[in-house]
Protein backbone atom coordinates (compact mmCIF):
# COMPACT_ATOMS: atom_id res chain seq x y z
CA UNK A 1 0.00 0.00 0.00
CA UNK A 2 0.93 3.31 -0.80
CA UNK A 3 1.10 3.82 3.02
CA UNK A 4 3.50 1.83 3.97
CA UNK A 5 6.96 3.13 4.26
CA UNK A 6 10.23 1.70 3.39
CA UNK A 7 11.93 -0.09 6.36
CA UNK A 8 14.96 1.38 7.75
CA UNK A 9 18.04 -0.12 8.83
CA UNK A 10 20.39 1.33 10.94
CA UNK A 11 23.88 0.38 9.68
CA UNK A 12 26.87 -0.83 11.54
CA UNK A 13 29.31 1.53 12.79
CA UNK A 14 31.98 2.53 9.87
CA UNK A 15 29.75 1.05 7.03
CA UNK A 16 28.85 3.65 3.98
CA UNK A 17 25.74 3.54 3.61
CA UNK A 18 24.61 4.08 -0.39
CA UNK A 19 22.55 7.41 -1.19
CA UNK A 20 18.93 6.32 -1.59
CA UNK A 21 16.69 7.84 -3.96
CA UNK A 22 12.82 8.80 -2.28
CA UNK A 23 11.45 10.15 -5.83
CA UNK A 24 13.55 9.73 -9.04
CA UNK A 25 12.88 11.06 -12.64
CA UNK A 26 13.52 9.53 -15.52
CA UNK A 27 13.59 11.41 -19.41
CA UNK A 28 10.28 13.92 -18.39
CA UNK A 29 9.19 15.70 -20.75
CA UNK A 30 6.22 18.41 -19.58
CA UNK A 31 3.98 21.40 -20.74
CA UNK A 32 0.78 22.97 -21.40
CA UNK A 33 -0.24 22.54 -24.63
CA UNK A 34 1.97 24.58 -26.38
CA UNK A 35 6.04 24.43 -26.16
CA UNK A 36 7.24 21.95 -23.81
CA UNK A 37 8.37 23.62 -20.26
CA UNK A 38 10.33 20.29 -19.15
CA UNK A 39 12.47 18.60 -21.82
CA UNK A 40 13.99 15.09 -21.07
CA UNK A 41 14.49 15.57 -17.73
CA UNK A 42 16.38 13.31 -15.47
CA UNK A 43 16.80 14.02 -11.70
CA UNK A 44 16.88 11.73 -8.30
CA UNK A 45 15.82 13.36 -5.14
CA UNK A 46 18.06 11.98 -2.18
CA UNK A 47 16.50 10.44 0.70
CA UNK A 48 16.80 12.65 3.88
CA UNK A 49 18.94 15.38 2.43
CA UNK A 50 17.15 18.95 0.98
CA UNK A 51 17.98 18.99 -3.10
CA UNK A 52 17.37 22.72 -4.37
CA UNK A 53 16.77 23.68 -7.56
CA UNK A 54 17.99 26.84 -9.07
CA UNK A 55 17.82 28.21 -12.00
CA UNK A 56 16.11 31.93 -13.62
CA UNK A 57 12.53 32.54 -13.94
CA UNK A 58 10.59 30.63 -16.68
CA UNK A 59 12.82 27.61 -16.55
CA UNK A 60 10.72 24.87 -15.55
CA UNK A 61 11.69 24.64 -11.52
CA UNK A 62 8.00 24.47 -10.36
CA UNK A 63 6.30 22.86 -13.38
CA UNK A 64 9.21 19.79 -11.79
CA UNK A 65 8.29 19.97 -8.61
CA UNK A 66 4.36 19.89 -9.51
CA UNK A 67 4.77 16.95 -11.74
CA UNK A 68 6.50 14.94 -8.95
CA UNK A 69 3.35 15.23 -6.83
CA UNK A 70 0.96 15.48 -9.89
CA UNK A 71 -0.54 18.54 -9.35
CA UNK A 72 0.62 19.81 -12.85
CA UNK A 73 -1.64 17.45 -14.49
CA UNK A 74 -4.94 19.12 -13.01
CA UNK A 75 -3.69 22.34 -15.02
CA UNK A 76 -5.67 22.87 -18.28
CA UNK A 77 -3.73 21.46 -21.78
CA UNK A 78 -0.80 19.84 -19.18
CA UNK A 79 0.72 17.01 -20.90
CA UNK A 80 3.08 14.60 -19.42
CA UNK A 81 5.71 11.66 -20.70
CA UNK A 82 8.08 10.21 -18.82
CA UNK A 83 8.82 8.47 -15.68
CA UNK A 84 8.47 9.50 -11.72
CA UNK A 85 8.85 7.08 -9.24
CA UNK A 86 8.42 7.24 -5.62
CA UNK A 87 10.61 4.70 -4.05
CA UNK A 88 10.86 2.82 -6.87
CA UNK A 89 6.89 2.71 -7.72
CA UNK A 90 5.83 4.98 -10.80
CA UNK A 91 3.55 7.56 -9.25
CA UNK A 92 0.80 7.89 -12.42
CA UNK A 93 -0.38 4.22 -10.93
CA UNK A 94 -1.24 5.98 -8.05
CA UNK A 95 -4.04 7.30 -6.68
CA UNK A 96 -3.19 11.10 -6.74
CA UNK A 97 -4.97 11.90 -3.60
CA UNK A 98 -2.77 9.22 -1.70
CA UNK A 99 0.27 10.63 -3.52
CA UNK A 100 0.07 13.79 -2.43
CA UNK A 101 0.07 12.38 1.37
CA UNK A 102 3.47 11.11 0.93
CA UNK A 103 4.62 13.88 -1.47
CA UNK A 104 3.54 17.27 0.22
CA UNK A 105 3.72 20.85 -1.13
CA UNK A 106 4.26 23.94 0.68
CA UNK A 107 3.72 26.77 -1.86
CA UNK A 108 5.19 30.55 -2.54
CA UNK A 109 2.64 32.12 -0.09
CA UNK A 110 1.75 30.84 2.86
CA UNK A 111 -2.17 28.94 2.22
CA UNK A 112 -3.70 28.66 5.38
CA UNK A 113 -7.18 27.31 5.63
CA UNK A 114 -8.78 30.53 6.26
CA UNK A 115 -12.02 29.63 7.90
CA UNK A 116 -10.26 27.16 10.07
CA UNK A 117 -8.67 27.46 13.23
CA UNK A 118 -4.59 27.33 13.99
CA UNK A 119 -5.77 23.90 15.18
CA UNK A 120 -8.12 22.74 12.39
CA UNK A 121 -5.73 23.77 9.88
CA UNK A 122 -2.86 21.07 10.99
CA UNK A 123 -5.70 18.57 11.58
CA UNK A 124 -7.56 18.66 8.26
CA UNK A 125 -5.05 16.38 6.54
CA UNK A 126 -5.62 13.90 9.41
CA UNK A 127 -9.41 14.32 9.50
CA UNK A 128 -9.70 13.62 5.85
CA UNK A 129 -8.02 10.68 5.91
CA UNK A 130 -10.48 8.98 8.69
CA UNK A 131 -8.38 9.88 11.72
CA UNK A 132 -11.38 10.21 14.75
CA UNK A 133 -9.57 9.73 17.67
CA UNK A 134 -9.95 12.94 19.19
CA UNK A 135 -6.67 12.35 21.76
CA UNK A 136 -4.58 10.80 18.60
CA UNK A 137 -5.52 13.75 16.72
CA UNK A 138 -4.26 16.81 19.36
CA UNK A 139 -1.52 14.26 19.78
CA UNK A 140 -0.79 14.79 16.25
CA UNK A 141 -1.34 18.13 15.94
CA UNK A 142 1.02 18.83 18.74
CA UNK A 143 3.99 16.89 17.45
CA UNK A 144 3.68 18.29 13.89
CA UNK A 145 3.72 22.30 15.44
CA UNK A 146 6.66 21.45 17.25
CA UNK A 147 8.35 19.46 14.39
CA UNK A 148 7.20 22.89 12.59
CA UNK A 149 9.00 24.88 15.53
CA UNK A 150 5.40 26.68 16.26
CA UNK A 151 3.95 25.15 18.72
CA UNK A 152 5.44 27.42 21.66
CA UNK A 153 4.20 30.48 19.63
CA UNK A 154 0.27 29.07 19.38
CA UNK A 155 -0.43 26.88 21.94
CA UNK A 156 -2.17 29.14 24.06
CA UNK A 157 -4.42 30.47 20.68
CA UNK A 158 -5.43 26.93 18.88
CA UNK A 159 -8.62 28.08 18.12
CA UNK A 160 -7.93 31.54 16.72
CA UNK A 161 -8.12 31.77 12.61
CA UNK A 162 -4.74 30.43 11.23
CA UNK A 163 -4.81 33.29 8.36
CA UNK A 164 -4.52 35.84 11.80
CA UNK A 165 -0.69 34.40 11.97
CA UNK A 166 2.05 36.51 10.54
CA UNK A 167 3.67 35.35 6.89
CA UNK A 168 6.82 33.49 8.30
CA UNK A 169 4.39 31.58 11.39
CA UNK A 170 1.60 30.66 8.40
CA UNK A 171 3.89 29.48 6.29
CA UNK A 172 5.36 26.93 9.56
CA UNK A 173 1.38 26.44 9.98
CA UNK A 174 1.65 25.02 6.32
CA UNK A 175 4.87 23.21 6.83
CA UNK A 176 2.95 21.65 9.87
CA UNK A 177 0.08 20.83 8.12
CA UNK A 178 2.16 18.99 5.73
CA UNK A 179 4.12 17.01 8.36
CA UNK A 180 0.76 16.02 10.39
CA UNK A 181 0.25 12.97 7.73
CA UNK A 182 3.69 11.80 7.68
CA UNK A 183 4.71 12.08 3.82
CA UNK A 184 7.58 10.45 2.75
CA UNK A 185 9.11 13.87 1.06
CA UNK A 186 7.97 17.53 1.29
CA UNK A 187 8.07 19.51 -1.90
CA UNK A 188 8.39 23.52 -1.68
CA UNK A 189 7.65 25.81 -4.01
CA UNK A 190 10.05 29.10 -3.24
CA UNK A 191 8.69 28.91 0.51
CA UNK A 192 10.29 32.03 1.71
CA UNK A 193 10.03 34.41 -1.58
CA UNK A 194 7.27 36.64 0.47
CA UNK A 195 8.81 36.65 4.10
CA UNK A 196 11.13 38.58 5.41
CA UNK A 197 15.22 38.05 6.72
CA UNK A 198 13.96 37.11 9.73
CA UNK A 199 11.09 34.67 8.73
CA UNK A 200 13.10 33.11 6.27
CA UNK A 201 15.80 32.31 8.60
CA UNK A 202 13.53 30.75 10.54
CA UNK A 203 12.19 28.20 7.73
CA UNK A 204 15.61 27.90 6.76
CA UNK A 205 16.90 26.54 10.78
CA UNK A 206 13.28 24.41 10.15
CA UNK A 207 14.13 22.49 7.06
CA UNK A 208 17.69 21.59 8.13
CA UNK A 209 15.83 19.58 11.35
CA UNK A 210 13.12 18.10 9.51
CA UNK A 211 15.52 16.93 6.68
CA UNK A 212 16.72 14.24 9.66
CA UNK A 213 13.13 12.79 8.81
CA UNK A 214 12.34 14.14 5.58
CA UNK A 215 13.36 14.03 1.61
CA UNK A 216 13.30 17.98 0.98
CA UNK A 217 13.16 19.58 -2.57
CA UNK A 218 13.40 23.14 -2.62
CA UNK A 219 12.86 25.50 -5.50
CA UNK A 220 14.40 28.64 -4.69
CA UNK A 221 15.61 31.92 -6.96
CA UNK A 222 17.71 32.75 -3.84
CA UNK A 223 21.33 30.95 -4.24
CA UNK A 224 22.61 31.62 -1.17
CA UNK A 225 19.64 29.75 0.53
CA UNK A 226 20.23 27.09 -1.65
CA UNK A 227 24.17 26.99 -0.80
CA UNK A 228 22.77 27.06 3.36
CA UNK A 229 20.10 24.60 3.34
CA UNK A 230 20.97 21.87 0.73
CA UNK A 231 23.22 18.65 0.30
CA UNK A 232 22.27 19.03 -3.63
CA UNK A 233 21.60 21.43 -6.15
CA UNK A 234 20.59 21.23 -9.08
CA UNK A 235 20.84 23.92 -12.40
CA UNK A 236 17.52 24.52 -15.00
CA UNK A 237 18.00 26.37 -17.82
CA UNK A 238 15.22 26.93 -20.37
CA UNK A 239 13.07 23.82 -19.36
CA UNK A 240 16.06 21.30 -19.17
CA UNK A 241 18.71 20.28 -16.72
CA UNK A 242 22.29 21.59 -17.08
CA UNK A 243 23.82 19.88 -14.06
CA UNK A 244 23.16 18.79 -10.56
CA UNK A 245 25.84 17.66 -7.90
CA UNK A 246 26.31 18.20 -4.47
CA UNK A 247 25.77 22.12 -3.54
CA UNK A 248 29.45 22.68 -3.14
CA UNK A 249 30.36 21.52 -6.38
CA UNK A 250 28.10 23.07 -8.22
CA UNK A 251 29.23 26.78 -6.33
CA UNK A 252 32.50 26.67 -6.74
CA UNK A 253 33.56 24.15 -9.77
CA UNK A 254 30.74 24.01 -11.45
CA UNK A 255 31.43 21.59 -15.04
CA UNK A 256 29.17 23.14 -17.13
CA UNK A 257 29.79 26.91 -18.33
CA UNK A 258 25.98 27.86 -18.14
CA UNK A 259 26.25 26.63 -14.85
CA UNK A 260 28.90 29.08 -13.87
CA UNK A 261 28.11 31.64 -15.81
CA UNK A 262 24.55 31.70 -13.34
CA UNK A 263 25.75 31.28 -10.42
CA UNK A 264 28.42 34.41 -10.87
CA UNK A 265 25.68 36.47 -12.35
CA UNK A 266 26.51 36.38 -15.58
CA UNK A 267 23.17 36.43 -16.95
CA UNK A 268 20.03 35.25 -14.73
């Protein structure tokens, strides 16, 4: 069942243990009826590290992210070819609702449920999916505002409206909201573009701590979050992708000239 996660292992002491891929992408090719956005797109997402993608506006970053969850197929005229796979299982034979349980999206502005309280917005996920258990559910709800370093700031105001937050705290409600149903990876979609420095350091100290959990992709325009927060990066350029390596590679010996000509702002 799409449910059921992977077992883990621990290793012995001293033994490597071999980079596992959560969601992988094989040759995708993606658009909207017109020019293709994606073209032959290849691209694994590491288990428990954060893989950002960077790259300038237009180049495809967030149609990739949408398909891995399949949220770009519910746009009008979006086609699709290729291969996803969520450890190891192609996601199109999956039901998308269940998908997007173990693949979660936090988008550019924070989305609050805004008729719902602080507390009904981290519970919906849960609620939908059956959970009645009144005790298991403020359990949960609990544990995902503190994985979503929040709870301290709300627990005294669960039932106030979640949209009465600040920018930086609903966008944590949103991150908690993802991380009440336990996906498997977290998708996000330029999560700080519309908070401030002080907001967006917060997210950033929150995604290095869930990552111990959590496969993180990242779409961000902002390279230097990309060099703090991520194990991987990886370079779009006009709907394909130049290179991807680990994020200190691809900063400071880049192989591909594109790549280096972006990342010292030689066009972007």
């Amino acid at each position: 069942m799409l449910t059921e996660k992977p077992p883990q292992h621990a290793a012995a002491p001293g033994t490597v243990v071999p980079e596992r891929a959560t969601l992988e992408v094989r040759g995708l090719a993606a658009g909207y009826g017109g020019p293709l956005v994606l073209r032959s797109v290849s691209l694994q997402i590491l288990e428990r590290q954060v893989t950002a993608i960077i790259g300038p506006s237009g180049c495809g970053k967030s149609t990739l992210i949408r398909c891995l969850n399949r949220m770009h197929e519910v746009l009008p005229g979006a086609t699709l070819e290729g291969e996803i796979l969520l450890d190891g299982r192609d996601v199109m034979g999956l039901d998308p609702v269940l998908l997007r349980r173990q693949v979660g999206m936090v988008f550019q502005r924070p989305n609050p449920f805004p008729s719902m309280s602080i507390f009904d917005n981290v519970a919906a996920g849960l609620v939908l999916n059956g959970v009645r258990d009144r005790a298991l559910v403020a359990e949960k709800v609990e544990g995902s505002l503190r994985a979503a370093a929040l709870w301290d700031e709300v627990k005294d105001k669960l039932k106030a409206p979640g949209v009465g937050l600040s920018g930086g705290q609903q966008q944590r409600l949103c991150i908690a909201r993802a991380l009440a149903v336990e996906p498997r990876a977290l998708l996000l979609d330029e999560p700080c573009s519309a908070l401030d420095p002080i907001a967006t350091g917060r997210i950033e100290e929150l995604l290095l701590e869930i990552k111990k959990t959590l496969t993180l992709c990242i779409v961000t325009h902002n390279m230097q979050q990309a060099a703090r927060v991520s194990e991987r990066t990886a370079f779009m350029l006009m709907g394909e992708l130049v290179e991807v390596g680990p994020t200190d590679t691809i900063f400071t010996k880049p192989s591909d000239k594109k790549t280096e000509d972006y990342i010292t702002g030689r066009f972007g």
